[in-house]
C-alpha atoms as a PDB file:
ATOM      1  CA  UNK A   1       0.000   0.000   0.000  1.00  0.00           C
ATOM      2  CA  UNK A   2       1.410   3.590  -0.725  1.00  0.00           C
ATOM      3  CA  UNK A   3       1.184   6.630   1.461  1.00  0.00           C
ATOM      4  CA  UNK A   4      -0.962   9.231   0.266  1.00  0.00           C
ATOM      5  CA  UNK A   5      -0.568  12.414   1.414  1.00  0.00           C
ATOM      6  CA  UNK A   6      -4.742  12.550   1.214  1.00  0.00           C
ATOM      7  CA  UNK A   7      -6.002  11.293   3.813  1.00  0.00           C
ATOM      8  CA  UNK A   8      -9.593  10.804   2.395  1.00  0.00           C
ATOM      9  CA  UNK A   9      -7.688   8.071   0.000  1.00  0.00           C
ATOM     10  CA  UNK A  10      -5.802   6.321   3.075  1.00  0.00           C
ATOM     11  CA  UNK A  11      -9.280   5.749   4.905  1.00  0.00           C
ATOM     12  CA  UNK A  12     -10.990   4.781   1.489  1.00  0.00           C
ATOM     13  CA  UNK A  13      -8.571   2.377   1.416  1.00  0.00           C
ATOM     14  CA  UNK A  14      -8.916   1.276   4.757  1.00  0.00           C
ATOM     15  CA  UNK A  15     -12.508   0.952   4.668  1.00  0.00           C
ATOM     16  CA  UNK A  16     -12.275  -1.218   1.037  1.00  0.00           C
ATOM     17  CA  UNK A  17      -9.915  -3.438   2.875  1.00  0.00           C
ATOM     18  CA  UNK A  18     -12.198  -4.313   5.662  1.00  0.00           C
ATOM     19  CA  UNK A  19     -14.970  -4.927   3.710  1.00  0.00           C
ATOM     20  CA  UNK A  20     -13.320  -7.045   1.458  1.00  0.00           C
ATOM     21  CA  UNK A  21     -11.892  -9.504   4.630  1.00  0.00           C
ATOM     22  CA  UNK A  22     -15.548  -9.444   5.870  1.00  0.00           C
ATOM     23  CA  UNK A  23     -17.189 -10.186   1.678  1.00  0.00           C
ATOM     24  CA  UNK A  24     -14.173 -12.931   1.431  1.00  0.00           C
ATOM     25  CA  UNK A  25     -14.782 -14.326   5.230  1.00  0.00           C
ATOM     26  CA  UNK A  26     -18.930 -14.707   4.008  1.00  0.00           C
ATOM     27  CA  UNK A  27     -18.060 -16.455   1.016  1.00  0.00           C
ATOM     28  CA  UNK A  28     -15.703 -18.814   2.625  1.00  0.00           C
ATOM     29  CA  UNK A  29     -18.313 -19.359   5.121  1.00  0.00           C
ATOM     30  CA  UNK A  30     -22.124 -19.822   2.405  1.00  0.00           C
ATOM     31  CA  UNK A  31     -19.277 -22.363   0.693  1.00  0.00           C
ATOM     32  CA  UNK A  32     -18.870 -24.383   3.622  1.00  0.00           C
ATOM     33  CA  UNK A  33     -22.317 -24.721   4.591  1.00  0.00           C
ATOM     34  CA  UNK A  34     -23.149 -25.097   1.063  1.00  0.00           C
ATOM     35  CA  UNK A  35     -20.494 -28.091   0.700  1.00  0.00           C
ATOM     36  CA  UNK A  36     -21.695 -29.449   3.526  1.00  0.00           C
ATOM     37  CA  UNK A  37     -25.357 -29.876   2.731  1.00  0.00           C
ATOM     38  CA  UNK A  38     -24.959 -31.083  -0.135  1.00  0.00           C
ATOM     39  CA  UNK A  39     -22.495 -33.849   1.393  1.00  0.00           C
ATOM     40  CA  UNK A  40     -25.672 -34.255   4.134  1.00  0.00           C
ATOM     41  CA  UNK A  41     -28.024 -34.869   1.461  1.00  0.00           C
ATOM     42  CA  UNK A  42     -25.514 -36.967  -0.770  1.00  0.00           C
ATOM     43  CA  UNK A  43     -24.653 -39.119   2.561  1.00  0.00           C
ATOM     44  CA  UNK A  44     -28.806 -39.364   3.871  1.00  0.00           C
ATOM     45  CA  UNK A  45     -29.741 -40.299   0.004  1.00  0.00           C
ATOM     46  CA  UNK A  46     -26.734 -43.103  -0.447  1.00  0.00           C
ATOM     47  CA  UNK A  47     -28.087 -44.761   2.942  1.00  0.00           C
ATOM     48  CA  UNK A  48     -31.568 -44.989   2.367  1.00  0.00           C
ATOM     49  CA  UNK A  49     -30.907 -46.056  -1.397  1.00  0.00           C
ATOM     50  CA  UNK A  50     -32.796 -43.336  -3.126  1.00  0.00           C
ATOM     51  CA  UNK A  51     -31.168 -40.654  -5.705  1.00  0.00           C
ATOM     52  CA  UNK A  52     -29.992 -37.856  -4.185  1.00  0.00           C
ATOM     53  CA  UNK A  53     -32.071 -35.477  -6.468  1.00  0.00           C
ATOM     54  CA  UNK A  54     -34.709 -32.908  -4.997  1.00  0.00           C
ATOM     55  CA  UNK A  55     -37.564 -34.678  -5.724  1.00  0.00           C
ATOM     56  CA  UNK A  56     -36.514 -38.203  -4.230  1.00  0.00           C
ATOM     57  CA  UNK A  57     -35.832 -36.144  -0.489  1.00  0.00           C
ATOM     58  CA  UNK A  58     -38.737 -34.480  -0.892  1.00  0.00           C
ATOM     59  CA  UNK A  59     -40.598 -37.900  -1.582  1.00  0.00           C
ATOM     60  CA  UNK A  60     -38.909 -39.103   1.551  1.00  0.00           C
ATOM     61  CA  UNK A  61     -40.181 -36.607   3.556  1.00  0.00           C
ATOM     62  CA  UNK A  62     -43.566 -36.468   2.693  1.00  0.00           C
ATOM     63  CA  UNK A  63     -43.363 -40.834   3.433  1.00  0.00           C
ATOM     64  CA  UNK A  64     -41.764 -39.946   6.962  1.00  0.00           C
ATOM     65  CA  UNK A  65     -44.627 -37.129   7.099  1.00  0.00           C
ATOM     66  CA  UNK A  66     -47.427 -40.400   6.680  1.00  0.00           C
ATOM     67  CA  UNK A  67     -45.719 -42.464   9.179  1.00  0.00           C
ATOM     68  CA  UNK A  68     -45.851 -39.577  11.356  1.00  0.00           C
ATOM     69  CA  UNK A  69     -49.331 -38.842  10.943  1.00  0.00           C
ATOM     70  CA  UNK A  70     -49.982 -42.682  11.171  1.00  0.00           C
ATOM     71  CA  UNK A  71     -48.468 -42.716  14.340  1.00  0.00           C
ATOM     72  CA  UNK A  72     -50.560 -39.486  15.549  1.00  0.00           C
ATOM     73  CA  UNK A  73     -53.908 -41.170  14.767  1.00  0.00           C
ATOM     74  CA  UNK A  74     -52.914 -44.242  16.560  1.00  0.00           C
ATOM     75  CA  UNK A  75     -52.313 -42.499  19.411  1.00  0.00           C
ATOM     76  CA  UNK A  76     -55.817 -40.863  19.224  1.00  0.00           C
ATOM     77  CA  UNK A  77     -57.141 -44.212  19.185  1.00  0.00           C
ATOM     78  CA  UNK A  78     -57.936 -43.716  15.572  1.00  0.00           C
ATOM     79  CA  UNK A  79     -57.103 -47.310  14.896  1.00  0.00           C
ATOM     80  CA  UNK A  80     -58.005 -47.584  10.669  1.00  0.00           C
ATOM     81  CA  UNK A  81     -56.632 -44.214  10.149  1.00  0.00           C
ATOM     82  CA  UNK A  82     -53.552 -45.094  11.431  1.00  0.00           C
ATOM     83  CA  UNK A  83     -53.052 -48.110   9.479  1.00  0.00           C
ATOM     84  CA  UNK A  84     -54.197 -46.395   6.523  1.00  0.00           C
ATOM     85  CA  UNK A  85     -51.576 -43.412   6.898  1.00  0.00           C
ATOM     86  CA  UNK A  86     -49.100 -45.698   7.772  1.00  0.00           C
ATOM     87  CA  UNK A  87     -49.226 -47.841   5.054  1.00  0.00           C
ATOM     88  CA  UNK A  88     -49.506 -45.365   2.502  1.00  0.00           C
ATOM     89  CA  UNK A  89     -46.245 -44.322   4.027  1.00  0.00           C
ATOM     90  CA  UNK A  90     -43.961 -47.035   4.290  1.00  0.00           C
ATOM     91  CA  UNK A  91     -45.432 -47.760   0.380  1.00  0.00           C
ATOM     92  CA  UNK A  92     -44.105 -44.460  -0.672  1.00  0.00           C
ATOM     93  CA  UNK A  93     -40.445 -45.297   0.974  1.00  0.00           C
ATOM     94  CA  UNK A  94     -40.498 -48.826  -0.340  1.00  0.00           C
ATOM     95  CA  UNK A  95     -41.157 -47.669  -3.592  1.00  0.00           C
ATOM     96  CA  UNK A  96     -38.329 -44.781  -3.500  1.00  0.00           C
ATOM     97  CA  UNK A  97     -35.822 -47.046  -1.868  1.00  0.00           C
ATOM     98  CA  UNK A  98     -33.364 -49.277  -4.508  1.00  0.00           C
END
């Protein structure tokens, strides 16, 4: 960095430094979460046998969503509901599932 004998330019300077540490320190930062969802999802999608595209995990969640209401009516002694929802959900994950 040169001396300036403006001091408007030195602080300029300054300020375009710090800004770019904190811009470069942010990117660094979205790229690691980003690398690490999408080693999550690659990981989650390689154990349960399914592709790891969007619609397969969303697929996946909407058959853990059944189970879950499955489970809810069962324990509100809604007996055929809860086979029903259940069902339906553990067909949707057998049928995503290699």
């Amino acid at each position: 960095m040169q001396l300036s004998s403006n001091p408007f330019e030195w602080l300029g300077s300054a300020l375009g430094t710090v800004l770019r540490v904190i811009i470069d320190s942010l990117v660094w930062l979205f790229d690691m979460f980003s690398n690490a969802s999408s080693a999550f999802i690659n990981g989650f999608a390689s154990a349960l046998g399914v592709n790891s595209n969007l619609f397969s995990i969303l697929a996946v969640i909407l058959g853990l969503f059944l189970i879950y209401v499955g489970v809810r009516a069962f324990l509100r002694k809604r007996i055929f509901a809860g086979v029903i929802w259940v069902l339906l959900g553990l067909w949707l994950l057998s049928a995503l599932i290699r």
